[in-house]
PDB file of N, CA and C in Angstrom:
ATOM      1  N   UNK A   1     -11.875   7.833 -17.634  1.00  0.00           N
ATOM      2  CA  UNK A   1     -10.608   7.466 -17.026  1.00  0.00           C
ATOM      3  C   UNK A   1      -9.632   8.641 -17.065  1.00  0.00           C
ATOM      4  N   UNK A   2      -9.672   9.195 -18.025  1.00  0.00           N
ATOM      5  CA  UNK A   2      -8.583  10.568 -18.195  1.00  0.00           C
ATOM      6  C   UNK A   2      -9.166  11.628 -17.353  1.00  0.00           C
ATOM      7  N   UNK A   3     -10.578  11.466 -16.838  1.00  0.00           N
ATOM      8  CA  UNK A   3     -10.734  12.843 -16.217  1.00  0.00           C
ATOM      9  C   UNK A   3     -10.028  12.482 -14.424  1.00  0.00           C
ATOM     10  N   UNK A   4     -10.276  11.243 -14.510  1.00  0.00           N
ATOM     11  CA  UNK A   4     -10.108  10.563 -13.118  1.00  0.00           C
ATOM     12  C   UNK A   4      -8.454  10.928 -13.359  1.00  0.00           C
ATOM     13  N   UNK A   5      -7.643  10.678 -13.482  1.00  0.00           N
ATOM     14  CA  UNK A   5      -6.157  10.942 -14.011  1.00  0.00           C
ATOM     15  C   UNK A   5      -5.802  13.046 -13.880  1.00  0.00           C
ATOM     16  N   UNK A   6      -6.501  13.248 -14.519  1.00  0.00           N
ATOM     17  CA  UNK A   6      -6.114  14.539 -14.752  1.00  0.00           C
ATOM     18  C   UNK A   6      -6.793  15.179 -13.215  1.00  0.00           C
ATOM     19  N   UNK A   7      -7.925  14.708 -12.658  1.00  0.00           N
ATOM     20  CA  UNK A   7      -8.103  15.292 -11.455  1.00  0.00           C
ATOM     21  C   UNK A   7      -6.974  14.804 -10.397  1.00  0.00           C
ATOM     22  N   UNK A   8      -6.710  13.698 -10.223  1.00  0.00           N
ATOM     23  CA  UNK A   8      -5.678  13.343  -9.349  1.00  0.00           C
ATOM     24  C   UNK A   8      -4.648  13.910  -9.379  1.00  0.00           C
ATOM     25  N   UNK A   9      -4.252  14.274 -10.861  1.00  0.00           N
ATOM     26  CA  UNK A   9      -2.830  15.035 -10.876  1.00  0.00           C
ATOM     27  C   UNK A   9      -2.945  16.984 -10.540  1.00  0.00           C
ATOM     28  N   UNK A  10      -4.397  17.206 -10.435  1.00  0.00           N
ATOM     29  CA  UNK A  10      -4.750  18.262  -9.972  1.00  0.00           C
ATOM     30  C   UNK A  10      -4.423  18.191  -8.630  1.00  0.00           C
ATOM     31  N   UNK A  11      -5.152  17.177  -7.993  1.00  0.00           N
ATOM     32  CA  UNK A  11      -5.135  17.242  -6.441  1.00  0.00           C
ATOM     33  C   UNK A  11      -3.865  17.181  -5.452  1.00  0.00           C
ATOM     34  N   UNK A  12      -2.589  16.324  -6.626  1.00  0.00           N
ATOM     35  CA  UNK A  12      -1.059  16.013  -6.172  1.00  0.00           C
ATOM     36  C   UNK A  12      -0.569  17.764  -6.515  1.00  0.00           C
ATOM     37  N   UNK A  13      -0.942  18.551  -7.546  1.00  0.00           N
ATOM     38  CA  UNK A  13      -0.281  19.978  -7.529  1.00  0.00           C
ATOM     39  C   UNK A  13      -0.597  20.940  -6.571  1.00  0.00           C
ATOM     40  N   UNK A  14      -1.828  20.813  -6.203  1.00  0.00           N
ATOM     41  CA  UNK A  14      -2.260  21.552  -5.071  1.00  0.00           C
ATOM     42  C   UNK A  14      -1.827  21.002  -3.396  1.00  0.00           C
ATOM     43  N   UNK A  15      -1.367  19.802  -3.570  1.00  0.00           N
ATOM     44  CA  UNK A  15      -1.448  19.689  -2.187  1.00  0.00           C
ATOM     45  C   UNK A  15       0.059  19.507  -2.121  1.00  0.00           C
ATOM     46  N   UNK A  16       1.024  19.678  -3.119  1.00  0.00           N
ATOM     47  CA  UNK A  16       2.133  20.214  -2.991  1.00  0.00           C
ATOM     48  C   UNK A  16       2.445  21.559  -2.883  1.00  0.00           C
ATOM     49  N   UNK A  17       1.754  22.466  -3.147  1.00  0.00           N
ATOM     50  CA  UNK A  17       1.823  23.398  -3.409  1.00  0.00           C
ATOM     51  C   UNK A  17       1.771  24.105  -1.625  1.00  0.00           C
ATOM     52  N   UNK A  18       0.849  23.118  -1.158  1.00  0.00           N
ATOM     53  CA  UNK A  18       0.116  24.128   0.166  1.00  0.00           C
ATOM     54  C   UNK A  18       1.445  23.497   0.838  1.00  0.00           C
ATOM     55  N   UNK A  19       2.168  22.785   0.633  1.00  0.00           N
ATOM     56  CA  UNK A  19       2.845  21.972   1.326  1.00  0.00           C
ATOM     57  C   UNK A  19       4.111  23.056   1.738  1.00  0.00           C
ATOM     58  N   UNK A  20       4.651  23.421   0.544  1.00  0.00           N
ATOM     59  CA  UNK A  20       5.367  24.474   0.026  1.00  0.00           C
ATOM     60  C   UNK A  20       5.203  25.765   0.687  1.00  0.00           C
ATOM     61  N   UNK A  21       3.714  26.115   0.676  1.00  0.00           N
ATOM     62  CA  UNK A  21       3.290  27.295   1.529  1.00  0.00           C
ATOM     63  C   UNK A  21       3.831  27.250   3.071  1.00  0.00           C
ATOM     64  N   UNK A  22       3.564  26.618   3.559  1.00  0.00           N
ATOM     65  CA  UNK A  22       3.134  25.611   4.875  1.00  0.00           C
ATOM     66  C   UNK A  22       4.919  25.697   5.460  1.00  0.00           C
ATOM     67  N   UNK A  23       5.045  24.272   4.568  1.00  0.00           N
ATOM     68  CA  UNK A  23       6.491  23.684   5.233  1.00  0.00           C
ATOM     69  C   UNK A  23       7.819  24.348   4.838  1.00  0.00           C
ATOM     70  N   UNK A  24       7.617  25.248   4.246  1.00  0.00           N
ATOM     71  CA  UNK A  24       8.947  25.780   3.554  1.00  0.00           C
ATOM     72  C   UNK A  24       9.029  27.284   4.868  1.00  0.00           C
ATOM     73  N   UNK A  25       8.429  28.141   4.760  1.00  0.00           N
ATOM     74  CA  UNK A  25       8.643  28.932   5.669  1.00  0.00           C
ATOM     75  C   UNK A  25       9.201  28.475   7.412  1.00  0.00           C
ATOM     76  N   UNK A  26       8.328  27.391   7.496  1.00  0.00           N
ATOM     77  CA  UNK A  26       8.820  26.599   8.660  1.00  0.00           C
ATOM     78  C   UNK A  26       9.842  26.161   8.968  1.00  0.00           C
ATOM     79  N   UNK A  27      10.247  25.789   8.245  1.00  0.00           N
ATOM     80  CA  UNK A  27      11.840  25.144   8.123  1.00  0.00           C
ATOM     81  C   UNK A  27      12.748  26.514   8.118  1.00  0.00           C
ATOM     82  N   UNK A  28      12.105  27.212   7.425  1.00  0.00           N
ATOM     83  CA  UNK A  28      13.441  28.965   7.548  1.00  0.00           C
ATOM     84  C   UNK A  28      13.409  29.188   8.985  1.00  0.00           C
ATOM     85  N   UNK A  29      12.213  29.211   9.726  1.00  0.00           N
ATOM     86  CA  UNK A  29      12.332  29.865  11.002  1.00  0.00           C
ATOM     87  C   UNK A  29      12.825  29.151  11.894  1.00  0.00           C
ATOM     88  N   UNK A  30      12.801  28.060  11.690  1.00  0.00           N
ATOM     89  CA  UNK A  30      13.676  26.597  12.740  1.00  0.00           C
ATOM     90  C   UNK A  30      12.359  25.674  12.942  1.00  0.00           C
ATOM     91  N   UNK A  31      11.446  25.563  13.095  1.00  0.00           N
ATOM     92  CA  UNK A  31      10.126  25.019  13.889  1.00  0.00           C
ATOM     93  C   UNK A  31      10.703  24.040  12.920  1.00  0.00           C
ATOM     94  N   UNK A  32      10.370  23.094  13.516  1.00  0.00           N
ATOM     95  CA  UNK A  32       9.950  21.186  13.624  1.00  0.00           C
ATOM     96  C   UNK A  32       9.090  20.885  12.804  1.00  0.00           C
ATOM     97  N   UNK A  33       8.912  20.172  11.818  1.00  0.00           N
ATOM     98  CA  UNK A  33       7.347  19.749  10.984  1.00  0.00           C
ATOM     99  C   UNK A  33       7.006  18.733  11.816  1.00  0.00           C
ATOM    100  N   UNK A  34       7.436  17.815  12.551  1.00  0.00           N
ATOM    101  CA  UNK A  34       7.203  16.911  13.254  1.00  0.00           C
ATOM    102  C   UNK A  34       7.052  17.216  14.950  1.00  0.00           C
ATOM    103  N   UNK A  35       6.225  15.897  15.539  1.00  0.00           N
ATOM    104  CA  UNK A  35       5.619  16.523  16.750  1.00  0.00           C
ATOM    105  C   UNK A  35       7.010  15.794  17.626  1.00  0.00           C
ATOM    106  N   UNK A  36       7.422  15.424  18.567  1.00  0.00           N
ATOM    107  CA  UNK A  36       8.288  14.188  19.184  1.00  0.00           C
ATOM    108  C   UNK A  36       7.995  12.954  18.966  1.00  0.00           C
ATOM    109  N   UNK A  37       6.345  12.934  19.061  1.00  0.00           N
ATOM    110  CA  UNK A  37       6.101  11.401  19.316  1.00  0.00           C
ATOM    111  C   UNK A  37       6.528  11.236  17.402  1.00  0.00           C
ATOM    112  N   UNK A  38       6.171  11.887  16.245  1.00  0.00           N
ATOM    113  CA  UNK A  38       6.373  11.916  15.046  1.00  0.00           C
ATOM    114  C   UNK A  38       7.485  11.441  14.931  1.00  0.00           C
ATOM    115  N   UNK A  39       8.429  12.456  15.262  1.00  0.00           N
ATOM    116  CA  UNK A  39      10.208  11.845  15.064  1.00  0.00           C
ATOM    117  C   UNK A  39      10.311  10.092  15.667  1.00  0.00           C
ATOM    118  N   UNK A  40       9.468   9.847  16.490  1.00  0.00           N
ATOM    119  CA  UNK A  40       9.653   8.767  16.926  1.00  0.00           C
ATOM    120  C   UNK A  40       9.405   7.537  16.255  1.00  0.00           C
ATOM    121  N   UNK A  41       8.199   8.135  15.914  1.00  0.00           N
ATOM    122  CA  UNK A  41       7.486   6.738  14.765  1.00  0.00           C
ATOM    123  C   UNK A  41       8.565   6.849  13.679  1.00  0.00           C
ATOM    124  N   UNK A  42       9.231   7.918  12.990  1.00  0.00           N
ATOM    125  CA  UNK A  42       9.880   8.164  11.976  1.00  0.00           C
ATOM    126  C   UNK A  42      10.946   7.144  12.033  1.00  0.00           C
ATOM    127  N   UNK A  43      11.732   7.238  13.471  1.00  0.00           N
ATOM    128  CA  UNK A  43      12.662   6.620  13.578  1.00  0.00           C
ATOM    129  C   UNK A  43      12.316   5.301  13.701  1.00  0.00           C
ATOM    130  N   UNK A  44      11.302   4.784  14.147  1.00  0.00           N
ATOM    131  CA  UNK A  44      11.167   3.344  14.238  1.00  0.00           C
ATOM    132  C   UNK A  44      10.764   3.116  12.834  1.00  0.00           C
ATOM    133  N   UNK A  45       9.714   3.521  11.920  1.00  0.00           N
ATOM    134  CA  UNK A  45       9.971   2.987  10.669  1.00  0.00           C
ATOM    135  C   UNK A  45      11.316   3.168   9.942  1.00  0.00           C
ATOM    136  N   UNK A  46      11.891   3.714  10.015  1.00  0.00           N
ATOM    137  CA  UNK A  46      12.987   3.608   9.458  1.00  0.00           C
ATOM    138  C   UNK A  46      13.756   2.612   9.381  1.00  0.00           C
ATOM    139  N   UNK A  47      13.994   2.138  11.042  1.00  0.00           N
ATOM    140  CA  UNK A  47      14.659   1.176  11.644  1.00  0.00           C
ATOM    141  C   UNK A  47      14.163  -0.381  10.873  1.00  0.00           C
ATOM    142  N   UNK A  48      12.988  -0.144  11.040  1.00  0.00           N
ATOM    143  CA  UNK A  48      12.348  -1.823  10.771  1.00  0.00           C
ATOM    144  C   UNK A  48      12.208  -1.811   8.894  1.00  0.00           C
ATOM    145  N   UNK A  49      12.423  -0.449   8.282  1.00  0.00           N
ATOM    146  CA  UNK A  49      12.385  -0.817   6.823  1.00  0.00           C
ATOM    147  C   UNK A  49      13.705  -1.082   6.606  1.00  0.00           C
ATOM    148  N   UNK A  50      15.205  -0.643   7.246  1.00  0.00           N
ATOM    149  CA  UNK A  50      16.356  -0.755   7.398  1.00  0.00           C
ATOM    150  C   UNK A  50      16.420  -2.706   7.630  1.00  0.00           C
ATOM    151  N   UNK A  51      15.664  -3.109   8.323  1.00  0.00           N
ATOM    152  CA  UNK A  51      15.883  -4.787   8.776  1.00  0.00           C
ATOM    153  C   UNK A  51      15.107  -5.269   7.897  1.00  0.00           C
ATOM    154  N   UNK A  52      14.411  -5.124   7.505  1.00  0.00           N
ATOM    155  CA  UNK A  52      13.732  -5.793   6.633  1.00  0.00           C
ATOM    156  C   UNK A  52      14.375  -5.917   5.025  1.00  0.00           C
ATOM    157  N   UNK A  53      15.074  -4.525   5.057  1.00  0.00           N
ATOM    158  CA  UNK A  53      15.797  -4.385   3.240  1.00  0.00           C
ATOM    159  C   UNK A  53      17.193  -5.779   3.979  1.00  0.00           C
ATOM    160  N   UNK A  54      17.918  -5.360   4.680  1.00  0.00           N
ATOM    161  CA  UNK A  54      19.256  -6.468   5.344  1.00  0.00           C
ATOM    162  C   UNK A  54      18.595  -7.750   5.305  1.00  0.00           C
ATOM    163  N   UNK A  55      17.419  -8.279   5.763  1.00  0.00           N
ATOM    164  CA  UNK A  55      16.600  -9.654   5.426  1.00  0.00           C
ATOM    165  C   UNK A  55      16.888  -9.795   3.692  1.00  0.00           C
ATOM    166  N   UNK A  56      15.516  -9.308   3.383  1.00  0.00           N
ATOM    167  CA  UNK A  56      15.296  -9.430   2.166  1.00  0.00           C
ATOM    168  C   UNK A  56      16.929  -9.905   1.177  1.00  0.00           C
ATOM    169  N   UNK A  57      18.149  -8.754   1.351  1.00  0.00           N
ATOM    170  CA  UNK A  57      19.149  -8.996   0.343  1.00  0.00           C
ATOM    171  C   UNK A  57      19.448 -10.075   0.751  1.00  0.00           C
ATOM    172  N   UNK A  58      19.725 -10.542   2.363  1.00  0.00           N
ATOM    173  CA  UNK A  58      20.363 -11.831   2.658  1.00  0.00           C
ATOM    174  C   UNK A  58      19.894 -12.554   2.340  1.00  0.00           C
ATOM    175  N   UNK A  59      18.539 -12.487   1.864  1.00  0.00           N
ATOM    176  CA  UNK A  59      17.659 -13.905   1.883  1.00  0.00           C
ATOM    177  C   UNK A  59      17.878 -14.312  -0.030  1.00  0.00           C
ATOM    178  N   UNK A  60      17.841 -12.809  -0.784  1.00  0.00           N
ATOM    179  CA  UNK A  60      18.347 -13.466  -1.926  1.00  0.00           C
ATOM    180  C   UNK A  60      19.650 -13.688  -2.889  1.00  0.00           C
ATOM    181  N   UNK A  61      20.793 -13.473  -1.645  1.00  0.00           N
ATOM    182  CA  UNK A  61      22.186 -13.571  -2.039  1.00  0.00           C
ATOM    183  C   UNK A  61      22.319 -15.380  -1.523  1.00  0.00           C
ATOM    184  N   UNK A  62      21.096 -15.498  -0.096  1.00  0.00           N
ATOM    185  CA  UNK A  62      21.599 -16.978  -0.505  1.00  0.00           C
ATOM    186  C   UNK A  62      20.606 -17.869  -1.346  1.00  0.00           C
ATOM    187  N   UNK A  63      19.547 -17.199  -2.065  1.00  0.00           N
ATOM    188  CA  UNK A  63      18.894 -18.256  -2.541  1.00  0.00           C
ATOM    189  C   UNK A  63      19.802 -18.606  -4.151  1.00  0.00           C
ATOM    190  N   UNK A  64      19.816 -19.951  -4.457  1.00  0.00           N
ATOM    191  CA  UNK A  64      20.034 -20.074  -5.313  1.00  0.00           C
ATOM    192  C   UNK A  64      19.424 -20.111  -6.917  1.00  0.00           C
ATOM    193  N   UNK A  65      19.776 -19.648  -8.150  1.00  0.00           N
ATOM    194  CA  UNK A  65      19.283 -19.126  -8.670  1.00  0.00           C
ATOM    195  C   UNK A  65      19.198 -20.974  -9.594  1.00  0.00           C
ATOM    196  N   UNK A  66      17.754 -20.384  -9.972  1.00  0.00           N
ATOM    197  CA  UNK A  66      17.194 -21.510 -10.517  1.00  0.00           C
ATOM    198  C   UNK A  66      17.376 -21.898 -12.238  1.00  0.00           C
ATOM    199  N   UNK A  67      17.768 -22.671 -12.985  1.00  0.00           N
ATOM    200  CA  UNK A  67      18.389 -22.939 -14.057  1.00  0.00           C
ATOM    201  C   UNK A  67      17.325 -23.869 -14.770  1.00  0.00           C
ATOM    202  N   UNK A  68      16.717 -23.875 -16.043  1.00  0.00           N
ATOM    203  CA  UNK A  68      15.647 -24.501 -16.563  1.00  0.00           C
ATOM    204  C   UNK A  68      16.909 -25.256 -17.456  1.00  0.00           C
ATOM    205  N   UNK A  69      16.328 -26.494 -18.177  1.00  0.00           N
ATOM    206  CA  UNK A  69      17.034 -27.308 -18.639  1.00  0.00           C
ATOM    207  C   UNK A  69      16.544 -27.373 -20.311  1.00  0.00           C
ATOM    208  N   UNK A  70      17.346 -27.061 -20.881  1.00  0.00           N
ATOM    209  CA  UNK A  70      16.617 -26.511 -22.412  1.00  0.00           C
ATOM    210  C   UNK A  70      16.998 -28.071 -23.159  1.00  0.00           C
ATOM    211  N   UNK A  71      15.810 -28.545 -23.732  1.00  0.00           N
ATOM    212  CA  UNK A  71      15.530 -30.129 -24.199  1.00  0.00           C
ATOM    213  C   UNK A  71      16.306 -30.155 -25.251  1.00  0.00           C
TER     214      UNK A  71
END
């Protein structure tokens, strides 16, 4: 189990790392990490995790909170 653990946390340093290589220079020169259609999906998840968090609070500001009755 620890080797399974310690490789994963190998595989999260390296693939930050290339990320770093990669996306950091990119961003200095102006280029886009994203394609259009990308920004697009971006923006629609956003949107629908945005309605869904506004559900969710509304749904438990009105539920009422449940009270056990101590004998």
């Amino acid at each position: 189990m620890t080797a399974i653990v310690v490789g994963l946390l190998v595989c999260l340093v390296l693939s930050i790392g290339v990320l770093g290589l990669v996306a950091i220079p990119a961003r200095r020169e102006g280029r886009d990490l994203l394609t259009p259609r990308g920004e697009r999906v971006v923006v629609r998840v956003r949107s629908s995790a945005d309605s869904a968090a506004s559900k969710t609070s509304s749904a438990l500001s009105s539920a009422t909170p449940s009270r056990r009755r101590s004998a």
